[in-house]
C-alpha atoms as a PDB file:
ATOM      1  CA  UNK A   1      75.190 228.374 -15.674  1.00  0.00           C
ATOM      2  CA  UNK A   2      72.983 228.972 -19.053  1.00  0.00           C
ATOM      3  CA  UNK A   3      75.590 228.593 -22.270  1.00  0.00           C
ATOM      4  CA  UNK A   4      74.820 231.084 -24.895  1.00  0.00           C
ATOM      5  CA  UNK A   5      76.271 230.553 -28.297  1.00  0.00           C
ATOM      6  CA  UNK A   6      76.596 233.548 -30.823  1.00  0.00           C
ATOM      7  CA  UNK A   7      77.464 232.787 -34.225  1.00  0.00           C
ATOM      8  CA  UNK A   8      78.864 235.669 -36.211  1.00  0.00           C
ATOM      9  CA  UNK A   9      81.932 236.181 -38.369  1.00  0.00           C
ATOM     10  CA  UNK A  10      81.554 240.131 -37.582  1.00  0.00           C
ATOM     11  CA  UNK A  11      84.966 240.114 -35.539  1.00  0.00           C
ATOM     12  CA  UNK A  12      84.411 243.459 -34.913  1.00  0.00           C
ATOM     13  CA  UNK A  13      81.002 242.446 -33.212  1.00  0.00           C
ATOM     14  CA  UNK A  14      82.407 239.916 -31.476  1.00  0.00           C
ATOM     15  CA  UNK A  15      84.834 242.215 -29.641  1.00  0.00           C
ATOM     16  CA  UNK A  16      81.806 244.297 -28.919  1.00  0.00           C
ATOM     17  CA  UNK A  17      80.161 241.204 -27.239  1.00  0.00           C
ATOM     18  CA  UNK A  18      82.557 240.471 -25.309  1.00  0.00           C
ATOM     19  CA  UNK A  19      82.658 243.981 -23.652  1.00  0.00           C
ATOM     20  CA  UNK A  20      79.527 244.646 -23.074  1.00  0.00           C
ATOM     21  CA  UNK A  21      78.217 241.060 -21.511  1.00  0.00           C
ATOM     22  CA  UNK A  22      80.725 240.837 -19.374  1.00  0.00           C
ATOM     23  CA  UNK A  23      78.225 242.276 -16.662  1.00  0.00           C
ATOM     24  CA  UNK A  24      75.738 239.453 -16.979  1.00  0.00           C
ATOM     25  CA  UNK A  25      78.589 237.117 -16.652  1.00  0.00           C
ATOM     26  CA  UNK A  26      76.424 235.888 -13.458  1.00  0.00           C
ATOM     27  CA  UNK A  27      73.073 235.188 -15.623  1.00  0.00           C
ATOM     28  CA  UNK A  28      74.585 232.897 -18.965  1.00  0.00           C
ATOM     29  CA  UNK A  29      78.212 231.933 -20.341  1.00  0.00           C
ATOM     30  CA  UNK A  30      78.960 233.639 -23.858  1.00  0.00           C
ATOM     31  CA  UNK A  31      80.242 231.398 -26.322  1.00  0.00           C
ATOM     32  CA  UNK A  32      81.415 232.844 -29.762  1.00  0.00           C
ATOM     33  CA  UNK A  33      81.857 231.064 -33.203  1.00  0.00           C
ATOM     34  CA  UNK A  34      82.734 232.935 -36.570  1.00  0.00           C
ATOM     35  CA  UNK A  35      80.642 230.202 -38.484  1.00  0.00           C
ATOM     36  CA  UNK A  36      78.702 227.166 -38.933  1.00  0.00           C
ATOM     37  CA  UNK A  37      81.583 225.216 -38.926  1.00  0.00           C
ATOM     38  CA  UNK A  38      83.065 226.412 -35.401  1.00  0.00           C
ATOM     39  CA  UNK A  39      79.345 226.411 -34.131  1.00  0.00           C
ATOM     40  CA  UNK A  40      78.603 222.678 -34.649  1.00  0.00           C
ATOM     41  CA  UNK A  41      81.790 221.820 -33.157  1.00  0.00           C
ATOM     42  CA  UNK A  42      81.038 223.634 -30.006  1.00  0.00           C
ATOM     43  CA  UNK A  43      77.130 221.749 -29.955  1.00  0.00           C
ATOM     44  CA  UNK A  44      79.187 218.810 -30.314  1.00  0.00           C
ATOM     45  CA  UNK A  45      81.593 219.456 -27.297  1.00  0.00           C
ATOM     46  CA  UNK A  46      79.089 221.058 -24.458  1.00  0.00           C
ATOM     47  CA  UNK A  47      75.617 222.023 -24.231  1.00  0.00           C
ATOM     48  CA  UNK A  48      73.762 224.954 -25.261  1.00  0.00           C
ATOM     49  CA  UNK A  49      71.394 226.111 -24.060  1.00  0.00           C
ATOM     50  CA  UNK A  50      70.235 228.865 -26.917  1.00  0.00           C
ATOM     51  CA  UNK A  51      71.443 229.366 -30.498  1.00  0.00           C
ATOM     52  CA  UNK A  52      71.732 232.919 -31.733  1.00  0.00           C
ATOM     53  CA  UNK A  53      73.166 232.908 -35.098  1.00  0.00           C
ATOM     54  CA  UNK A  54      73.639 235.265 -38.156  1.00  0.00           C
ATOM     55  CA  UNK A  55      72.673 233.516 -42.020  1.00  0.00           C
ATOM     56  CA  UNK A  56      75.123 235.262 -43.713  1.00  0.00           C
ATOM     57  CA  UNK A  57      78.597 233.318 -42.542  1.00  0.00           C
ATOM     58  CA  UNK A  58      81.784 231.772 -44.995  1.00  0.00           C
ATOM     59  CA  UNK A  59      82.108 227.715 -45.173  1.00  0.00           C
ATOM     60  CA  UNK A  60      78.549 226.637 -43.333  1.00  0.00           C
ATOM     61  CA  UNK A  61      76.102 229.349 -43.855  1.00  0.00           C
ATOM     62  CA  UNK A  62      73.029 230.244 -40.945  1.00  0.00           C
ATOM     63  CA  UNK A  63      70.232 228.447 -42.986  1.00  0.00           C
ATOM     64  CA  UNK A  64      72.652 225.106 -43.080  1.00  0.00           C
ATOM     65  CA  UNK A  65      73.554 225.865 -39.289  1.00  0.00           C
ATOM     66  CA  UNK A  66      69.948 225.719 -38.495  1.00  0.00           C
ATOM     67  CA  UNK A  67      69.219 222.766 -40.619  1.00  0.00           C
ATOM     68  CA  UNK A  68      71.714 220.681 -38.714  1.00  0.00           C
ATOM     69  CA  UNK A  69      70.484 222.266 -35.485  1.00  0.00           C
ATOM     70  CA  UNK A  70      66.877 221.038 -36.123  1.00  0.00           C
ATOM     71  CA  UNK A  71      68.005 217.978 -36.916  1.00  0.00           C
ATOM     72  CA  UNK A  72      70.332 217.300 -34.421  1.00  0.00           C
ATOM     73  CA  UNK A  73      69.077 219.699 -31.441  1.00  0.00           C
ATOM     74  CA  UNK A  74      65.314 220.152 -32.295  1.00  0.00           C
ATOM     75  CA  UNK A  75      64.686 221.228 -28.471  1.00  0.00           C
ATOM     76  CA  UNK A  76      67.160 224.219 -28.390  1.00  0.00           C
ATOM     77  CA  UNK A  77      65.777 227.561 -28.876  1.00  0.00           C
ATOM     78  CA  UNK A  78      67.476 229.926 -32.036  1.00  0.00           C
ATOM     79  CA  UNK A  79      67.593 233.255 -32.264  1.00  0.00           C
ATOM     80  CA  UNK A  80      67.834 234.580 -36.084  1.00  0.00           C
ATOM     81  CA  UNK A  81      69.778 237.902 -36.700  1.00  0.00           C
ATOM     82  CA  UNK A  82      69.132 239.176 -39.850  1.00  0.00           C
ATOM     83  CA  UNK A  83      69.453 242.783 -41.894  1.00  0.00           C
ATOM     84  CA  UNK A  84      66.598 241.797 -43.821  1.00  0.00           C
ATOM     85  CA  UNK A  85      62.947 241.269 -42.403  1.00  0.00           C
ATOM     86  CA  UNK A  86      59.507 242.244 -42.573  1.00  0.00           C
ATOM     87  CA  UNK A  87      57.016 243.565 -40.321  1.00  0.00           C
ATOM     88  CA  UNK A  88      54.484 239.488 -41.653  1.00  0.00           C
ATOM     89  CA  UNK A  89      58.122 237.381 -41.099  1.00  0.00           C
ATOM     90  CA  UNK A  90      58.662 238.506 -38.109  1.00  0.00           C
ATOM     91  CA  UNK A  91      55.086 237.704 -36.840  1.00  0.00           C
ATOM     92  CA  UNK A  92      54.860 233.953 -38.215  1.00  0.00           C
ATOM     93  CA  UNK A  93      58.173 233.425 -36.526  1.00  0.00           C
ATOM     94  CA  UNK A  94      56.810 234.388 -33.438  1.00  0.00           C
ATOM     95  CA  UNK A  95      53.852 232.783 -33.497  1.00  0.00           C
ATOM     96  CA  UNK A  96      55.936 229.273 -33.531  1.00  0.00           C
ATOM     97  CA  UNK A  97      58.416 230.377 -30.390  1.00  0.00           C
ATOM     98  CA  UNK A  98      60.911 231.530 -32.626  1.00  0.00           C
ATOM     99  CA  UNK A  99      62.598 235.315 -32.595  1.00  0.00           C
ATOM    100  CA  UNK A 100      64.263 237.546 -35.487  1.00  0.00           C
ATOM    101  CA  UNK A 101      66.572 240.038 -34.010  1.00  0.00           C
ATOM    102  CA  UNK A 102      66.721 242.751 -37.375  1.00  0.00           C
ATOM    103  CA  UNK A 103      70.428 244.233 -37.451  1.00  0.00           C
ATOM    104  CA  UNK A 104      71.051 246.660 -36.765  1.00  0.00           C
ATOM    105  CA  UNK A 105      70.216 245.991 -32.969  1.00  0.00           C
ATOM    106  CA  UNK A 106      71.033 247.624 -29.732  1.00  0.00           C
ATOM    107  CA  UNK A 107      72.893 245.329 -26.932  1.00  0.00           C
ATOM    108  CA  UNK A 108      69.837 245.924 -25.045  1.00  0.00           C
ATOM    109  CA  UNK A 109      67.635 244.254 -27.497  1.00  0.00           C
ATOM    110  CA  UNK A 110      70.165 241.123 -27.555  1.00  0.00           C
ATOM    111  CA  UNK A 111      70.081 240.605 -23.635  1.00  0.00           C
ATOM    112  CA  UNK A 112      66.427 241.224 -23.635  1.00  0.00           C
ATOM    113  CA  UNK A 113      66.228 238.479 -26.523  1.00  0.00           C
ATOM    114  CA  UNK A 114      68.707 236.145 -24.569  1.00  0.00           C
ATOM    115  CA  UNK A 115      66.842 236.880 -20.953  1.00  0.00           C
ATOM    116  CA  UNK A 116      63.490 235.876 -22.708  1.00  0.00           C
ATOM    117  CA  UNK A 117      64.104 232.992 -23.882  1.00  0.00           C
ATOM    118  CA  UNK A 118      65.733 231.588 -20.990  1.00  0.00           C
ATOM    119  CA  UNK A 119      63.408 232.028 -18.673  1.00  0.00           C
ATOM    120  CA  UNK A 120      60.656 230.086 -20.936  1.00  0.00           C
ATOM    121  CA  UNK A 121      60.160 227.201 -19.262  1.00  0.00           C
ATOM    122  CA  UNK A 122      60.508 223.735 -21.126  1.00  0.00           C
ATOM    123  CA  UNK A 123      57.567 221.278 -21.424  1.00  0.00           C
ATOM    124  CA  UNK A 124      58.465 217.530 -21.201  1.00  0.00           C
ATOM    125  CA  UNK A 125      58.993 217.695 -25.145  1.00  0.00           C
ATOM    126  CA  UNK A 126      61.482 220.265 -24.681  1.00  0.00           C
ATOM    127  CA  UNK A 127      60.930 224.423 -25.175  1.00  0.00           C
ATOM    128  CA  UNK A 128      60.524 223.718 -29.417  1.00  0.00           C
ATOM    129  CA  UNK A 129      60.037 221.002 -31.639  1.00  0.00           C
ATOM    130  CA  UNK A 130      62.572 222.863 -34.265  1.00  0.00           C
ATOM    131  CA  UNK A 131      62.091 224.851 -36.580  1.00  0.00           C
ATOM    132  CA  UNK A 132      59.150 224.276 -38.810  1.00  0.00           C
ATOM    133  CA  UNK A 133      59.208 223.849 -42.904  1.00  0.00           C
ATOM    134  CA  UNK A 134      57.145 227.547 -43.419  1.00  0.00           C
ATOM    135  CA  UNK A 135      60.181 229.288 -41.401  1.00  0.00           C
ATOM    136  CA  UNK A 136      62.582 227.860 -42.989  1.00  0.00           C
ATOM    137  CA  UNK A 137      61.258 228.740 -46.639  1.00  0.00           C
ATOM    138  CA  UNK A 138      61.226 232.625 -44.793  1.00  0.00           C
ATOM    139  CA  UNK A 139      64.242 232.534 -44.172  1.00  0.00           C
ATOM    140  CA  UNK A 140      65.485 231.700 -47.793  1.00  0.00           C
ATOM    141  CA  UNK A 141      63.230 234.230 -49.245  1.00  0.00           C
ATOM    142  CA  UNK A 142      64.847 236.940 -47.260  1.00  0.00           C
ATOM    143  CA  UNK A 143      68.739 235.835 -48.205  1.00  0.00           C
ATOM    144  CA  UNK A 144      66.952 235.167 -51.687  1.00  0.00           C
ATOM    145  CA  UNK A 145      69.031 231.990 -51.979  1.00  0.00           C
ATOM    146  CA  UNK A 146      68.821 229.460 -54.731  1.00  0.00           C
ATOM    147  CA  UNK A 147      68.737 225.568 -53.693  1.00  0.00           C
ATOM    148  CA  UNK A 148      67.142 222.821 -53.805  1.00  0.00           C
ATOM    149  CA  UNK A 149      65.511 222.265 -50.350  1.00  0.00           C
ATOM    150  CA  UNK A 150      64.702 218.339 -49.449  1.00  0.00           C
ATOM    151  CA  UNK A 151      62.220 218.256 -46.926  1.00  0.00           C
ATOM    152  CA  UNK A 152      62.571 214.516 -45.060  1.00  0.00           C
ATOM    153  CA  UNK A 153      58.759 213.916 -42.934  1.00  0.00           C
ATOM    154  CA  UNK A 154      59.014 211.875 -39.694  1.00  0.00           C
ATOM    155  CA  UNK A 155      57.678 208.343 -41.422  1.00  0.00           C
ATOM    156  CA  UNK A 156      60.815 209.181 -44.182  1.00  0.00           C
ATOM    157  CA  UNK A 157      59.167 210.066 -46.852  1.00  0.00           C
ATOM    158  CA  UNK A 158      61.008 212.636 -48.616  1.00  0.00           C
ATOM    159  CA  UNK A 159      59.895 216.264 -50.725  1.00  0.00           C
ATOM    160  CA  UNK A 160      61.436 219.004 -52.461  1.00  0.00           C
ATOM    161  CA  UNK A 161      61.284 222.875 -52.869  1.00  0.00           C
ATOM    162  CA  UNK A 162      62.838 224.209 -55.779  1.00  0.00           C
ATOM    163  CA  UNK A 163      63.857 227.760 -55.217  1.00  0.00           C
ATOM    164  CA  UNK A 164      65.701 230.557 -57.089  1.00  0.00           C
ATOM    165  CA  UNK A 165      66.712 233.797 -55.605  1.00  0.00           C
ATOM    166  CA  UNK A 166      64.634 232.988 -52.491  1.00  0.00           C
ATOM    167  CA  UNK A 167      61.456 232.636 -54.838  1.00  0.00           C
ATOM    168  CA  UNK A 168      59.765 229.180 -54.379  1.00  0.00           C
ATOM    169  CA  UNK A 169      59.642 227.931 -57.975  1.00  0.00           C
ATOM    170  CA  UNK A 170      58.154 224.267 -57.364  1.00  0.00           C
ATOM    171  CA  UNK A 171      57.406 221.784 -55.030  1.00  0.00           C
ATOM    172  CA  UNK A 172      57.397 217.935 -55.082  1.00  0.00           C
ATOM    173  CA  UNK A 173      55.583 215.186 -52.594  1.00  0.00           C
ATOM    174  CA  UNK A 174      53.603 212.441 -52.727  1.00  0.00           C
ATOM    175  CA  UNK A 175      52.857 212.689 -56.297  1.00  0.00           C
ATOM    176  CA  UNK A 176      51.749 216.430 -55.789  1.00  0.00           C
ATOM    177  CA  UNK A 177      54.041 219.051 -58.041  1.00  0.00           C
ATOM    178  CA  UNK A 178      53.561 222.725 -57.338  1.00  0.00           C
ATOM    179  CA  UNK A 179      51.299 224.432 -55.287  1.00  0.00           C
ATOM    180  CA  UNK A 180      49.243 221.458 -54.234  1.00  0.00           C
ATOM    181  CA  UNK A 181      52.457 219.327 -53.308  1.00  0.00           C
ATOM    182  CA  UNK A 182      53.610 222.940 -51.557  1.00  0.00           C
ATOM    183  CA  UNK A 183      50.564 223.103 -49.493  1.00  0.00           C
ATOM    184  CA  UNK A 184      51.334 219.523 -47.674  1.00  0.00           C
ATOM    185  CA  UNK A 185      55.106 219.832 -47.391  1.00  0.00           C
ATOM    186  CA  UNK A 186      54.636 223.028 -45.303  1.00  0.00           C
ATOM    187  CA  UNK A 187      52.743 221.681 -43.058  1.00  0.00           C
ATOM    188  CA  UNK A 188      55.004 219.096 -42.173  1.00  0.00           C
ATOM    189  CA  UNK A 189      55.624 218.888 -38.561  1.00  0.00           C
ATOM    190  CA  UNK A 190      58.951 217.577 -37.035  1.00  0.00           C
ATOM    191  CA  UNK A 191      60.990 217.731 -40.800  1.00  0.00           C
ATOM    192  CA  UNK A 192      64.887 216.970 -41.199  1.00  0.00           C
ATOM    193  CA  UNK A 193      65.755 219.438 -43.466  1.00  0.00           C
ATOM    194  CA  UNK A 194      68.636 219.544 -46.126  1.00  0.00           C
ATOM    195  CA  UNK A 195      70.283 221.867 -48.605  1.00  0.00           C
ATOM    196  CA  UNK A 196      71.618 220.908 -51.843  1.00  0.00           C
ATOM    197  CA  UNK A 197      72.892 223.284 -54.744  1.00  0.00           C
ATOM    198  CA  UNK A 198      70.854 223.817 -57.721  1.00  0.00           C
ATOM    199  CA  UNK A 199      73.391 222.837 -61.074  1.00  0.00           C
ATOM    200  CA  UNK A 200      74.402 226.605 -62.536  1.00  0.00           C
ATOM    201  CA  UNK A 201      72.822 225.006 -65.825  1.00  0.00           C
ATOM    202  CA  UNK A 202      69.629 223.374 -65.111  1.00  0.00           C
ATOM    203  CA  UNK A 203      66.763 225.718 -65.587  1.00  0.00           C
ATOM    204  CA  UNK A 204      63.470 225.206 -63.381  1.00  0.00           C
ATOM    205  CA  UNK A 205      60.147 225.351 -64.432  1.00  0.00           C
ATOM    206  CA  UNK A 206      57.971 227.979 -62.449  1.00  0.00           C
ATOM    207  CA  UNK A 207      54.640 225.876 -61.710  1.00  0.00           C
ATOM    208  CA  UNK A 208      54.236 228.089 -58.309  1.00  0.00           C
ATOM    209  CA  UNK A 209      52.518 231.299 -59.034  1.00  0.00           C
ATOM    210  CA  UNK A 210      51.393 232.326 -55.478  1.00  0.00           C
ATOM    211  CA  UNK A 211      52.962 234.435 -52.960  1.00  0.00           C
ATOM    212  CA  UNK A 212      55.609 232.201 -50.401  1.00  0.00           C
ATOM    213  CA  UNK A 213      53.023 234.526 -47.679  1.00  0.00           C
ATOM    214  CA  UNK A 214      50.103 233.096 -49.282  1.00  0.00           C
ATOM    215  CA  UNK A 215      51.514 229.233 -49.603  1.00  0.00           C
ATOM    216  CA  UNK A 216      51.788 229.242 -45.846  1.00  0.00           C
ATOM    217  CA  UNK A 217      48.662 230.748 -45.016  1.00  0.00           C
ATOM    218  CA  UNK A 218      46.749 228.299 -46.931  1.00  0.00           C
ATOM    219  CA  UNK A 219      48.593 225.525 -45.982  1.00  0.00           C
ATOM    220  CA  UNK A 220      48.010 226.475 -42.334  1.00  0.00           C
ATOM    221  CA  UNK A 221      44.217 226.932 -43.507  1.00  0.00           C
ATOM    222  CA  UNK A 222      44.316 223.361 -44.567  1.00  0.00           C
ATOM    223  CA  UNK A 223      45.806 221.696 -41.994  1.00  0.00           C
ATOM    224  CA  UNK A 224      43.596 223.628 -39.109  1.00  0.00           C
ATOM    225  CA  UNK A 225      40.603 222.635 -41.310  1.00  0.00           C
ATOM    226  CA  UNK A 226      41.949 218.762 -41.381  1.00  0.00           C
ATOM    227  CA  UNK A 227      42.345 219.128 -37.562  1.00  0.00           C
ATOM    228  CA  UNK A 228      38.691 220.390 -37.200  1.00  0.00           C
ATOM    229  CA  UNK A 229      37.574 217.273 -38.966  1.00  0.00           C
ATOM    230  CA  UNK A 230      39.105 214.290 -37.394  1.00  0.00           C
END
C-alpha cells in the first residue's frame, strides 16, 4: 500500500479529504498533517511515498517543510498546492518532475495528481534528486517571503540569496555578489537548503536588477553551454 501524506491546516479540507478518498482506499493510504511540524514527525515514523503539501501553514511553514524534505528525503516526490501561480512557474516546475496543484482544485485534479505520480517509475537514483535551487527561489517569489536563503552545494561550500517580499535582492558564492554569484548558485545540483530570518532592521542592498524568470533562464543557459564544452 502507497502512503500519501497531505499537509494542510484547512480542517475544513481535511474533512473533505477524508470523504471523498475513501473510495481509492484500495490504490494509496491518506495520511493528514495540519503542518510542518506534524508532517516531519510522520516522515520520521513510516514511509511516504509522496508529499503533497500547502506553503502557507502555522509553526513550520511549506517552503521549510520542503527544505527539510530535500534534505532529508531527496527521492520522494512533492506535490505543491498553492493559490498563487503562473502560467512560466508552473512550466519550470514541470520540466524538473515536480507538480503545482493551483487552489482552488477539484478532487479530481488531486487523485489525478496523486495517480500520476505514483505510477512514475523510480530509476536506481530514486524518482527525483529534490528539489532544485531555481524552484525553490519560485516558490518564495510567489508567497513573496523575506529571508535569507543559504544554499549548502554537495562539496559544502556554502551561498546565500538575500530576498525581500519574494524579490531576490542579492546573491553571494564563491566570491561572486549579485547576479554573477546568482547565476552559479542556481545551478547548483543536489543543494541542502536552509531558511533563516532577515533582522526587521538590517536593510539590503539591491545589486540584482534582473527578473527571478530571467536569473534562471540564464543560469540554465550557462550551465547547458558549460555542458556542451567539456
Amino acid at each position: 500500500m502507497k502512503n500519501v501524506l497531505i499537509v494542510d491546516d484547512d480542517l475544513g479540507f481535511q474533512r473533505l479529504l477524508g470523504i471523498s478518498l475513501k473510495k481509492y482506499k484500495q490504490d494509496f493510504e491518506i495520511i493528514l498533517s495540519n503542518n510542518g511540524e506534524e508532517a516531519i514527525g510522520v516522515l520520521n515514523r513510516k514511509p511516504v511515498d509522496l508529499i503533497i503539501t500547502d506553503l502557507q501553514m502555522p509553526k513550520i511553514d511549506g517552503l521549510t517543510l520542503l527544505a527539510y524534505i530535500n534534505d532529508a528525503f531527496p527521492k520522494t516526490p512533492c506535490v505543491i498546492m498553492t493559490a498563487h501561480s503562473t502560467p512560466d512557474i508552473e512550466k519550470q516546475f514541470g520540466q524538473t518532475g515536480q507538480l503545482l496543484l493551483k487552489k482552488p482544485f477539484t478532487i479530481n485534479k488531486l487523485v489525478e495528481a496523486i495517480q500520476n505520480a505514483l505510477a512514475k517509475p523510480k530509476s536506481a537514483d530514486g524518482m527525483l534528486k529534490g528539489i532544485s535551487v531555481a524552484n525553490f527561489l519560485q516558490m518564495i517569489a510567489l508567497e513573496q517571503k523575506t529571508c535569507l536563503l543559504e544554499i549548502t552545494a554537495p562539496d559544502q561550500e556554502k551561498g546565500f540569496f538575500y530576498i525581500e517580499n519574494g524579490e531576490v535582492y542579492d546573491a553571494a558564492f564563491q566570491g561572486l555578489t549579485g547576479e554573477e554569484a546568482a547565476y552559479v548558485l542556481i545551478a547548483v545540483e543536489g543543494a541542502s537548503i536552509r531558511f533563516t530570518d532577515i533582522p526587521a532592521n538590517k536593510k539590503m542592498k539591491k545589486r540584482i536588477q534582473a527578473s527571478l524568470m530571467a536569473l534562471i533562464m540564464e543560469a540554465m543557459t550557462r550551465k547547458d553551454e558549460t555542458i556542451g564544452n567539456s
